[in-house]
PDB file of N, CA and C in Angstrom:
ATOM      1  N   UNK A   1      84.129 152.563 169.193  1.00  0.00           N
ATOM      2  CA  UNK A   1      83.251 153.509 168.510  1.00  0.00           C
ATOM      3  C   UNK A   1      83.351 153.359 167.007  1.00  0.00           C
ATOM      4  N   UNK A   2      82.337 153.392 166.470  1.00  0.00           N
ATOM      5  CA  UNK A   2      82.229 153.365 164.605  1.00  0.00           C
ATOM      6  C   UNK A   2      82.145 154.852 164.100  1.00  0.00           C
ATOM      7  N   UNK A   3      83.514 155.314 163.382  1.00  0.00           N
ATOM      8  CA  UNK A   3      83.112 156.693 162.830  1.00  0.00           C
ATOM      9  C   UNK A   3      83.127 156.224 161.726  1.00  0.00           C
ATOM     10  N   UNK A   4      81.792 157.609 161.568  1.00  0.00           N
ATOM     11  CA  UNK A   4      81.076 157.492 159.761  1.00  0.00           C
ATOM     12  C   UNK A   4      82.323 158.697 159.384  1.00  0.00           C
ATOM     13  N   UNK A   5      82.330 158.367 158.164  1.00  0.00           N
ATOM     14  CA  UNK A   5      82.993 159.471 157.302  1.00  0.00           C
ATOM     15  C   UNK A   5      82.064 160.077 157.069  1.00  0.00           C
ATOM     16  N   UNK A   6      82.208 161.336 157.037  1.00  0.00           N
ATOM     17  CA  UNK A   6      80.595 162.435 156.694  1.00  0.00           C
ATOM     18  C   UNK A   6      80.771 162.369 155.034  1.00  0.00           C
ATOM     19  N   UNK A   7      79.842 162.367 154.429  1.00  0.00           N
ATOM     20  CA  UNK A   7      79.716 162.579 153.006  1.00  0.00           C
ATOM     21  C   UNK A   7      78.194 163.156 152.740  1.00  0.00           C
ATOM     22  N   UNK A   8      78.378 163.442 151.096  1.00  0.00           N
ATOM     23  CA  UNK A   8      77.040 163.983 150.768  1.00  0.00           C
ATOM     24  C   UNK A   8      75.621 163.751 151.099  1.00  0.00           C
ATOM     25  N   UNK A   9      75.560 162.167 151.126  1.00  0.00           N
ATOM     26  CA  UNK A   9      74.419 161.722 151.589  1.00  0.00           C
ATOM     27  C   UNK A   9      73.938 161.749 152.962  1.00  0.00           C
ATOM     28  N   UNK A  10      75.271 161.540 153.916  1.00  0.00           N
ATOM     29  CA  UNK A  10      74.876 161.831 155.506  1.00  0.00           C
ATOM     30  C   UNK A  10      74.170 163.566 155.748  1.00  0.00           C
ATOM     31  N   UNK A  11      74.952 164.225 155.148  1.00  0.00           N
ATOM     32  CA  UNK A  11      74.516 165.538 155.221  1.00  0.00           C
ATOM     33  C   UNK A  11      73.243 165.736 154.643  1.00  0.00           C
ATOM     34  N   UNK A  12      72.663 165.265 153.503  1.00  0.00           N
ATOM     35  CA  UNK A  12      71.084 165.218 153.231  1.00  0.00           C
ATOM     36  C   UNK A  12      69.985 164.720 154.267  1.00  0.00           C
ATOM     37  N   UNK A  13      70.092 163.634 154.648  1.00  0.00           N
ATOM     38  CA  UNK A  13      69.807 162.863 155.460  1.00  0.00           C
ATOM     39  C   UNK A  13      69.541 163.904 156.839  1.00  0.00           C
ATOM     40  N   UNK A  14      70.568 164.245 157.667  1.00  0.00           N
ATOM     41  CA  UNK A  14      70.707 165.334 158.379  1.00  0.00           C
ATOM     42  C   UNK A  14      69.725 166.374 157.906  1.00  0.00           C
ATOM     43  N   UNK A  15      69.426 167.196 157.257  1.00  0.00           N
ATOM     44  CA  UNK A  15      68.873 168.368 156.614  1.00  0.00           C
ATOM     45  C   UNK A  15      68.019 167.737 156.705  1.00  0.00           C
ATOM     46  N   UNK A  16      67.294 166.927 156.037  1.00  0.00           N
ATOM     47  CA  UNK A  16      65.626 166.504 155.894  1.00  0.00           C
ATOM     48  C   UNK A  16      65.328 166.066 156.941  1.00  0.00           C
ATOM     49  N   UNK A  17      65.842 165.064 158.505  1.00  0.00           N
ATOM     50  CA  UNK A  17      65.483 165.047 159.432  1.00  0.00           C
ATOM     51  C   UNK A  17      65.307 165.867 159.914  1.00  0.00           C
ATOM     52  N   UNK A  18      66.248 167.125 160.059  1.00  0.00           N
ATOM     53  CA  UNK A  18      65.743 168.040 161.158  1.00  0.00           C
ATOM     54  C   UNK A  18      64.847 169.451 160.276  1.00  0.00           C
ATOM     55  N   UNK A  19      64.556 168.921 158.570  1.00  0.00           N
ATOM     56  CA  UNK A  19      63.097 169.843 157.974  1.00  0.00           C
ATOM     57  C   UNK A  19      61.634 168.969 158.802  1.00  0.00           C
ATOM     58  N   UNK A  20      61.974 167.322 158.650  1.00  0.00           N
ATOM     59  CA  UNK A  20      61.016 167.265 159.369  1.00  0.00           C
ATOM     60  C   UNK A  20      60.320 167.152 160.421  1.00  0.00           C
ATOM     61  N   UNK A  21      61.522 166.997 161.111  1.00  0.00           N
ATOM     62  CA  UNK A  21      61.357 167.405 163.081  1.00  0.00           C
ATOM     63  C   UNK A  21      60.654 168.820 163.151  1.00  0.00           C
ATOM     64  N   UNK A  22      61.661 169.845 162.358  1.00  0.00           N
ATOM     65  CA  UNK A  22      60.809 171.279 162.409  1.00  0.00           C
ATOM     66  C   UNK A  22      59.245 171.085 161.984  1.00  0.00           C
ATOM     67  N   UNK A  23      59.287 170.450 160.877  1.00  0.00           N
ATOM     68  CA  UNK A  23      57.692 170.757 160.523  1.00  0.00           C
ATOM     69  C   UNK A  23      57.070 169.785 161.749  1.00  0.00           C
ATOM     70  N   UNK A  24      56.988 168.559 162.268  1.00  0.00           N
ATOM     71  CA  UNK A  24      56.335 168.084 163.179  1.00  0.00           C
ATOM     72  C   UNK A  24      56.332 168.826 164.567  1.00  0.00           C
ATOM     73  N   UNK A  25      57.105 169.517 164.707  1.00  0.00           N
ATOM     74  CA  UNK A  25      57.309 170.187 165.900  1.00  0.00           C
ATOM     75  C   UNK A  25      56.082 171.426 165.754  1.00  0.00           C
ATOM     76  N   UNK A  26      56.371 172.458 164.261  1.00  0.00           N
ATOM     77  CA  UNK A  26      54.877 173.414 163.951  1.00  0.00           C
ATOM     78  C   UNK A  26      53.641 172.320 164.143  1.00  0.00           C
ATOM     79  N   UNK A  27      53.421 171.451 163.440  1.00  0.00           N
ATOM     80  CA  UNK A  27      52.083 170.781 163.887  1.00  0.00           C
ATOM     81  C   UNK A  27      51.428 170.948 165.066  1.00  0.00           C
ATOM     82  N   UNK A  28      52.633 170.225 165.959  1.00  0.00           N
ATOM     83  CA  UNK A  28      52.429 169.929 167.081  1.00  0.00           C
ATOM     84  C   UNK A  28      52.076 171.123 167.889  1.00  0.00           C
ATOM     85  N   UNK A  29      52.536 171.970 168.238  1.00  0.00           N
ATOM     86  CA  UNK A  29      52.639 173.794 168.611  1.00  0.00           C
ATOM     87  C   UNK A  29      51.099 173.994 168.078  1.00  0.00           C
ATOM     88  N   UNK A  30      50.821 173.801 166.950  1.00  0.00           N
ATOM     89  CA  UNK A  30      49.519 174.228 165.876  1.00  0.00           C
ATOM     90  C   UNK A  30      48.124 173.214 166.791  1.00  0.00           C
ATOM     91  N   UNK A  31      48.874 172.043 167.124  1.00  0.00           N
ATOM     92  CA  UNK A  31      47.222 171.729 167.646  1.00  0.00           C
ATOM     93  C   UNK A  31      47.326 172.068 169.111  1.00  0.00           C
ATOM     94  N   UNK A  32      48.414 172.263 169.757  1.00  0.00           N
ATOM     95  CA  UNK A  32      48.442 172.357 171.130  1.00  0.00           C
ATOM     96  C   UNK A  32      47.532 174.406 171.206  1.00  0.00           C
ATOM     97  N   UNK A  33      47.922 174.545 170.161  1.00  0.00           N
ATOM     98  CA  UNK A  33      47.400 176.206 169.850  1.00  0.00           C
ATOM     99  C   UNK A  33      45.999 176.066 170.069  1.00  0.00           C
ATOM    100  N   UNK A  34      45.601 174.870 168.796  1.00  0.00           N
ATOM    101  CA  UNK A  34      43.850 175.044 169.165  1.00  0.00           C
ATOM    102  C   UNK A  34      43.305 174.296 170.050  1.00  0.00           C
ATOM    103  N   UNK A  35      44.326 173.560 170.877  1.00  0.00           N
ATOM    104  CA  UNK A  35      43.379 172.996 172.232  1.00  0.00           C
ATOM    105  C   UNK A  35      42.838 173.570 172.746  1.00  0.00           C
ATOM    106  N   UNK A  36      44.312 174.508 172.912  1.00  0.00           N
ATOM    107  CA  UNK A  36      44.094 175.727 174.253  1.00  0.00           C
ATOM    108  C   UNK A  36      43.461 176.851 173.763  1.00  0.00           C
ATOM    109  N   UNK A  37      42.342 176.672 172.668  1.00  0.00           N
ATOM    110  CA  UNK A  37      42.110 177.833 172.703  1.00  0.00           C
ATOM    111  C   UNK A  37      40.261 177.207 172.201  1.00  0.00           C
ATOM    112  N   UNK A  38      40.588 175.928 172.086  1.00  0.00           N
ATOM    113  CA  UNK A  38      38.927 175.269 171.756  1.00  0.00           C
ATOM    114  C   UNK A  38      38.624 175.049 173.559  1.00  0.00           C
ATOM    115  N   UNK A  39      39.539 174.441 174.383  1.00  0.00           N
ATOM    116  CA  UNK A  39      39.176 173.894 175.854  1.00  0.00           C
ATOM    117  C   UNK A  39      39.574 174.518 176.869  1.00  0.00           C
ATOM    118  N   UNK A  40      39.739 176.202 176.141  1.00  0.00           N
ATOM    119  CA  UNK A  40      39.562 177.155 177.389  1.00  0.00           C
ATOM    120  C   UNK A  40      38.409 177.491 177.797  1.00  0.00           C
ATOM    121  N   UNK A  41      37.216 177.986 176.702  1.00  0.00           N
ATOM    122  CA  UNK A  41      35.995 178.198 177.288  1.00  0.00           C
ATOM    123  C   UNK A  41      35.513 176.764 177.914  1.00  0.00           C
ATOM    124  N   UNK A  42      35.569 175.963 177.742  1.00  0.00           N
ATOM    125  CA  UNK A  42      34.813 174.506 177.968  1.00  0.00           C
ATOM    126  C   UNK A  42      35.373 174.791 179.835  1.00  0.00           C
ATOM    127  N   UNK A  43      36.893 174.589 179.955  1.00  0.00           N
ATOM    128  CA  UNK A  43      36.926 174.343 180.907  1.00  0.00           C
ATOM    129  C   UNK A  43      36.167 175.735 182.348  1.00  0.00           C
ATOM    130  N   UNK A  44      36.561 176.525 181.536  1.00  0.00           N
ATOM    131  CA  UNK A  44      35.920 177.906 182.228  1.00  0.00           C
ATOM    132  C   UNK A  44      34.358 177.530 182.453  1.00  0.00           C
ATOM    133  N   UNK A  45      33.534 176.950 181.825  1.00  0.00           N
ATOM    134  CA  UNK A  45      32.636 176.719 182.127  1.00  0.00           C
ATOM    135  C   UNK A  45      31.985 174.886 182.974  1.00  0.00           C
ATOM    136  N   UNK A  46      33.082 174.802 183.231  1.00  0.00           N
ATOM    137  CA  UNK A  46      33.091 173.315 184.124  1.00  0.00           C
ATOM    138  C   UNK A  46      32.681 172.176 183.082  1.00  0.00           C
ATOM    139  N   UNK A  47      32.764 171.870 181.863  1.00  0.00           N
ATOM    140  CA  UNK A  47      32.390 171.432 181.017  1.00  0.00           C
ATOM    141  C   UNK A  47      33.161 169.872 180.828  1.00  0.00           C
ATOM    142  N   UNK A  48      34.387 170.488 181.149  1.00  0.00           N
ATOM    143  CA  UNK A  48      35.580 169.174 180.890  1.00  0.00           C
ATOM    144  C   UNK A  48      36.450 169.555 182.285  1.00  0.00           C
ATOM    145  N   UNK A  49      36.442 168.497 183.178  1.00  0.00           N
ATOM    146  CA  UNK A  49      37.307 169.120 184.666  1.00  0.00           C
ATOM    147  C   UNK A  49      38.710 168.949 184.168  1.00  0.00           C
ATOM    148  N   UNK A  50      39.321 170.245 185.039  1.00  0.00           N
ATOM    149  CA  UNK A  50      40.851 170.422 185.006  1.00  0.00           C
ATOM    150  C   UNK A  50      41.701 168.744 184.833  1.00  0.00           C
ATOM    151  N   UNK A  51      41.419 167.981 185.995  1.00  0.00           N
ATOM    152  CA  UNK A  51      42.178 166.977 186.493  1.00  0.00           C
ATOM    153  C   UNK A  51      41.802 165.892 185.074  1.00  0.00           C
ATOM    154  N   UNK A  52      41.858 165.831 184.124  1.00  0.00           N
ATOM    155  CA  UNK A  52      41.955 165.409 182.669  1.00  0.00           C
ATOM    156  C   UNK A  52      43.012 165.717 182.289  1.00  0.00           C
ATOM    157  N   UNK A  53      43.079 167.142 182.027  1.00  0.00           N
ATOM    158  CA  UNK A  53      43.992 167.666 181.024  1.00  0.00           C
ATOM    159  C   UNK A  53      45.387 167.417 181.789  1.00  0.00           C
TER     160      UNK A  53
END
């Protein structure tokens, strides 16, 4: 096994990956939000069949 010595820079590194996992993760949540909320009427109205999504 290779241990890192933790230092300042590993710990930055750390922090900004998981600022931008969080923010890709809101995106992601954010369009899954307006799928389901643009291809609910569609599908309610047989527009786009279930067996797609």
């Amino acid at each position: 096994m290779i241990v890192i010595k933790p230092n300042v820079s590993n710990k930055l590194t750390t922090i900004s990956k998981s600022k931008i996992i969080k923010i890709t993760y809101c995106f992601i949540s954010y369009d899954n939000f307006l799928n389901y909320f643009l291809l609910r009427p569609a599908i309610r109205q047989n527009i786009i069949p279930q067996t797609l999504l």
